[in-house]
N, C-alpha and C. Protein backbone atom coordinates (compact mmCIF):
# COMPACT_ATOMS: atom_id res chain seq x y z
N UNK A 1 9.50 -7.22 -15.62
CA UNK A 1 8.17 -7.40 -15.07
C UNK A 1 7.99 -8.84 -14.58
N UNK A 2 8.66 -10.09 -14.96
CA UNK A 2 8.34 -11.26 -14.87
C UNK A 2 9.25 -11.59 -13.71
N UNK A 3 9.79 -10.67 -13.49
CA UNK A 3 11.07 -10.88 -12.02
C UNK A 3 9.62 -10.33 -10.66
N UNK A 4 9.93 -9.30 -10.96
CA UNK A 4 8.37 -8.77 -9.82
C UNK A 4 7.27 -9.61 -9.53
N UNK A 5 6.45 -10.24 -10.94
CA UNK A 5 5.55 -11.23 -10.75
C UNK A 5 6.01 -12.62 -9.96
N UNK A 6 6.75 -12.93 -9.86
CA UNK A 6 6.99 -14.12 -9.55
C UNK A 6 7.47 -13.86 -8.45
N UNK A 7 8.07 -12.88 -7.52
CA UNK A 7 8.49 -12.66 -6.30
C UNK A 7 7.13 -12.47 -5.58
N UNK A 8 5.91 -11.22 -6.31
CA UNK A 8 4.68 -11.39 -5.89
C UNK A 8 3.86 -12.41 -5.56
N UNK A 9 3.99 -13.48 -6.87
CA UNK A 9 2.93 -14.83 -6.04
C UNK A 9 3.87 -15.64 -5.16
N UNK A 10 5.32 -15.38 -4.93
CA UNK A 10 6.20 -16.25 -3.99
C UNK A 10 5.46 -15.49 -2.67
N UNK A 11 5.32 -14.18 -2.38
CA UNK A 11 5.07 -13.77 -1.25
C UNK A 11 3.46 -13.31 -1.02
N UNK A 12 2.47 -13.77 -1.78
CA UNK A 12 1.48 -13.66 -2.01
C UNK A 12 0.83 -15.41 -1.31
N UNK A 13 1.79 -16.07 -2.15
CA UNK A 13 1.27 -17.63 -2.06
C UNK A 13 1.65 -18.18 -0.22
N UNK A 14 2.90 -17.32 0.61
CA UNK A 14 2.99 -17.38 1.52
C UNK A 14 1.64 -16.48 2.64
N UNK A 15 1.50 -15.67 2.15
CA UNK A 15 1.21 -14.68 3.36
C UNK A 15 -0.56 -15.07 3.12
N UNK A 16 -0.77 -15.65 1.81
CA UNK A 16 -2.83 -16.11 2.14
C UNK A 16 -2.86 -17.08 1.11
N UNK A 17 -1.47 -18.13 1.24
CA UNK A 17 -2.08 -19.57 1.22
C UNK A 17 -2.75 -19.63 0.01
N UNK A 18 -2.54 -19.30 -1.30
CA UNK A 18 -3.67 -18.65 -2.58
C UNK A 18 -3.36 -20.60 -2.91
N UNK A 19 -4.90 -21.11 -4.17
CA UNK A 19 -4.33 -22.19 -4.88
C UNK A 19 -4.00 -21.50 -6.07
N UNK A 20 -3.69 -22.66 -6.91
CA UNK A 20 -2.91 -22.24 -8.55
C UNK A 20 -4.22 -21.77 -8.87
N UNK A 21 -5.68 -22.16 -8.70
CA UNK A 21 -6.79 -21.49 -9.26
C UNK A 21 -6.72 -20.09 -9.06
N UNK A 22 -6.55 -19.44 -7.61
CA UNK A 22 -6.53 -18.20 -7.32
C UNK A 22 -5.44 -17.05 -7.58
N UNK A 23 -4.18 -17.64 -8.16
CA UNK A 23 -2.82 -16.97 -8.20
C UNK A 23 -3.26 -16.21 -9.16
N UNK A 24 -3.69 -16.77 -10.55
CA UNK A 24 -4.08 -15.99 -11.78
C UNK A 24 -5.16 -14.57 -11.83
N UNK A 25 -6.23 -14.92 -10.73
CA UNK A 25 -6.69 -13.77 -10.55
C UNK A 25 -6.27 -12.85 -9.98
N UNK A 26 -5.74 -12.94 -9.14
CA UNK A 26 -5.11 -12.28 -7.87
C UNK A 26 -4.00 -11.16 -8.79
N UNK A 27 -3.07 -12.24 -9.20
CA UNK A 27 -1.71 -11.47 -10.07
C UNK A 27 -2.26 -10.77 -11.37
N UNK A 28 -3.17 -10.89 -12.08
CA UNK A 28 -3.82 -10.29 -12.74
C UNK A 28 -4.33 -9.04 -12.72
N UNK A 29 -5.00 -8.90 -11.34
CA UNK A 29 -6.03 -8.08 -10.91
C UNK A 29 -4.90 -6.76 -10.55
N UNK A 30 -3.56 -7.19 -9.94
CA UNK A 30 -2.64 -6.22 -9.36
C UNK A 30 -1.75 -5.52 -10.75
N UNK A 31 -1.96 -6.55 -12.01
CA UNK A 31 -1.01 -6.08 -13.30
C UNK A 31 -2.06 -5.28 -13.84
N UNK A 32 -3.67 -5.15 -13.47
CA UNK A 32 -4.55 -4.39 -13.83
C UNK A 32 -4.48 -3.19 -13.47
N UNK A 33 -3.89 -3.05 -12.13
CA UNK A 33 -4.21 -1.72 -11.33
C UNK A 33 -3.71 -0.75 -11.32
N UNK A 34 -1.95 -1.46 -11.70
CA UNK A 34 -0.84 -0.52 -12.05
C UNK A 34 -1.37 0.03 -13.38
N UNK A 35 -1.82 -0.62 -13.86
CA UNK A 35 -1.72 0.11 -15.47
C UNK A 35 -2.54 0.91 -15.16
N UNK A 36 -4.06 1.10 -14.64
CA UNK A 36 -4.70 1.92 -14.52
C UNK A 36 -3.87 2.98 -13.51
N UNK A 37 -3.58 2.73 -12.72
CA UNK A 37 -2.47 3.95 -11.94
C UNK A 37 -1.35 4.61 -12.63
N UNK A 38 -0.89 3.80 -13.72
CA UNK A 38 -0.34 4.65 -14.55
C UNK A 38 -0.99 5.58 -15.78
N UNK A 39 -2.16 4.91 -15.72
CA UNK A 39 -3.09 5.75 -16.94
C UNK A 39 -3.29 7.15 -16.06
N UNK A 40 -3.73 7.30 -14.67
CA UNK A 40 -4.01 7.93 -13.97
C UNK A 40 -3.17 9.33 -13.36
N UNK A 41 -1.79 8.71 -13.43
CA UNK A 41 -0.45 9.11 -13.52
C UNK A 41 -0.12 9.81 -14.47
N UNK A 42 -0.51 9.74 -15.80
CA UNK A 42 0.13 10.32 -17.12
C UNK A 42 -1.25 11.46 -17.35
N UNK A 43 -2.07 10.85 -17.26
CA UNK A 43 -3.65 11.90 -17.25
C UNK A 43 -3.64 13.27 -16.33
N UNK A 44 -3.18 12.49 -14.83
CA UNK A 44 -3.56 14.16 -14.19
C UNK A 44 -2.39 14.08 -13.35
N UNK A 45 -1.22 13.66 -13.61
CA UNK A 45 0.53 13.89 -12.59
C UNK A 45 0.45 12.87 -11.58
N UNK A 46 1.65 12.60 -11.22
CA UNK A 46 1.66 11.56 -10.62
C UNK A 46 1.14 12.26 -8.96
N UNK A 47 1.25 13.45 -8.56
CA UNK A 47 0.72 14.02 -7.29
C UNK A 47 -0.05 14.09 -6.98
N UNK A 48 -1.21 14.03 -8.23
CA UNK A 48 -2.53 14.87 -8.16
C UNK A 48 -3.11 13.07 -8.10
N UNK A 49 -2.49 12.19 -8.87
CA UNK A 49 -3.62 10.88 -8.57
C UNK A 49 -2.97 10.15 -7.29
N UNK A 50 -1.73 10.28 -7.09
CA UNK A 50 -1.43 9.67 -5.58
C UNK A 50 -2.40 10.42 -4.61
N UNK A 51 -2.24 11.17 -4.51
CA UNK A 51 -3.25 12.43 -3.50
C UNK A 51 -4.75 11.69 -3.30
N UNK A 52 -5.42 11.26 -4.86
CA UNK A 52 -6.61 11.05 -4.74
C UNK A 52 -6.66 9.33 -4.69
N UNK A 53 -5.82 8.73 -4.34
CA UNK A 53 -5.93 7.28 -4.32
C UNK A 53 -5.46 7.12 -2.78
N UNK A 54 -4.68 7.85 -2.25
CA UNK A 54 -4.53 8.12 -0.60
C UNK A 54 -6.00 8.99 -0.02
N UNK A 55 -6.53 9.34 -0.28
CA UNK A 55 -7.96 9.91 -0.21
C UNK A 55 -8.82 8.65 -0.13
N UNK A 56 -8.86 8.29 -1.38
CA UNK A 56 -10.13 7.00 -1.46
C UNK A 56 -9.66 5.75 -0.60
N UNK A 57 -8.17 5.44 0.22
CA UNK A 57 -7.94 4.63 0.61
C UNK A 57 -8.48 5.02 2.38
N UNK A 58 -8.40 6.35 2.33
CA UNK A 58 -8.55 6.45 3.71
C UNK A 58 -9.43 6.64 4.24
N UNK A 59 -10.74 7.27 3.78
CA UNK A 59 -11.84 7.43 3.99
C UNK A 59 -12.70 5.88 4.40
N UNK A 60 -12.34 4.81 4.04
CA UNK A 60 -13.08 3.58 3.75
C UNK A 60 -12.36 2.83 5.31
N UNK A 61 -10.80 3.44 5.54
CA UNK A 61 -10.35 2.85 6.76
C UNK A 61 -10.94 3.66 8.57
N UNK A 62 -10.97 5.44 7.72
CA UNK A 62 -11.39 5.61 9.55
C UNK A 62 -13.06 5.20 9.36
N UNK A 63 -13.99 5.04 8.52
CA UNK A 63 -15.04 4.39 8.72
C UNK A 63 -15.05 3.07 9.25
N UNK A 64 -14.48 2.35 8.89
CA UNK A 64 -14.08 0.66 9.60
C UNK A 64 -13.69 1.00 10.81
N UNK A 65 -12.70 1.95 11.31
CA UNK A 65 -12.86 2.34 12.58
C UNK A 65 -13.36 3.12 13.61
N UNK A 66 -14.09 3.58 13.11
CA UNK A 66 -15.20 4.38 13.58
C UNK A 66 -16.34 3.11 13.79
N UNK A 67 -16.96 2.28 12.74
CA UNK A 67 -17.76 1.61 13.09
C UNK A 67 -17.00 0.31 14.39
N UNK A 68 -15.90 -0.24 14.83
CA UNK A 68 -15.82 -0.57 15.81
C UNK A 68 -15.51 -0.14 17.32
């Protein structure tokens, strides 16, 4: 896990410039999400919550494009 993290804020700290204040939230927030995606994963299969996290991702994008 500490191999992944550290490749993350290497290419995190490139691509939006984060300071050392912001790395901790940032890398935090993403070691948060997995776990909840794996809670999500073990609860209702890994098909059935990919399905509904590709759902909630997409709905929020053709609205952004729809509104321009």
């Amino acid at each position: 896990m500490t191999v992944s993290i550290s490749g993350a804020i290497d290419f995190l700290q490139d691509k939006y410039v984060l300071s050392p204040a912001l790395q901790g939230p940032v890398i935090s927030s993403s070691i948060i999400g997995a776990g909840f995606s794996g809670f999500l994963s073990d609860k209702y299969g890994r098909r059935r919550s990919t399905g509904r996290r590709a759902k909630s991702s997409t709905r929020p994008r053709l609205l952004r494009l729809l509104a321009n």
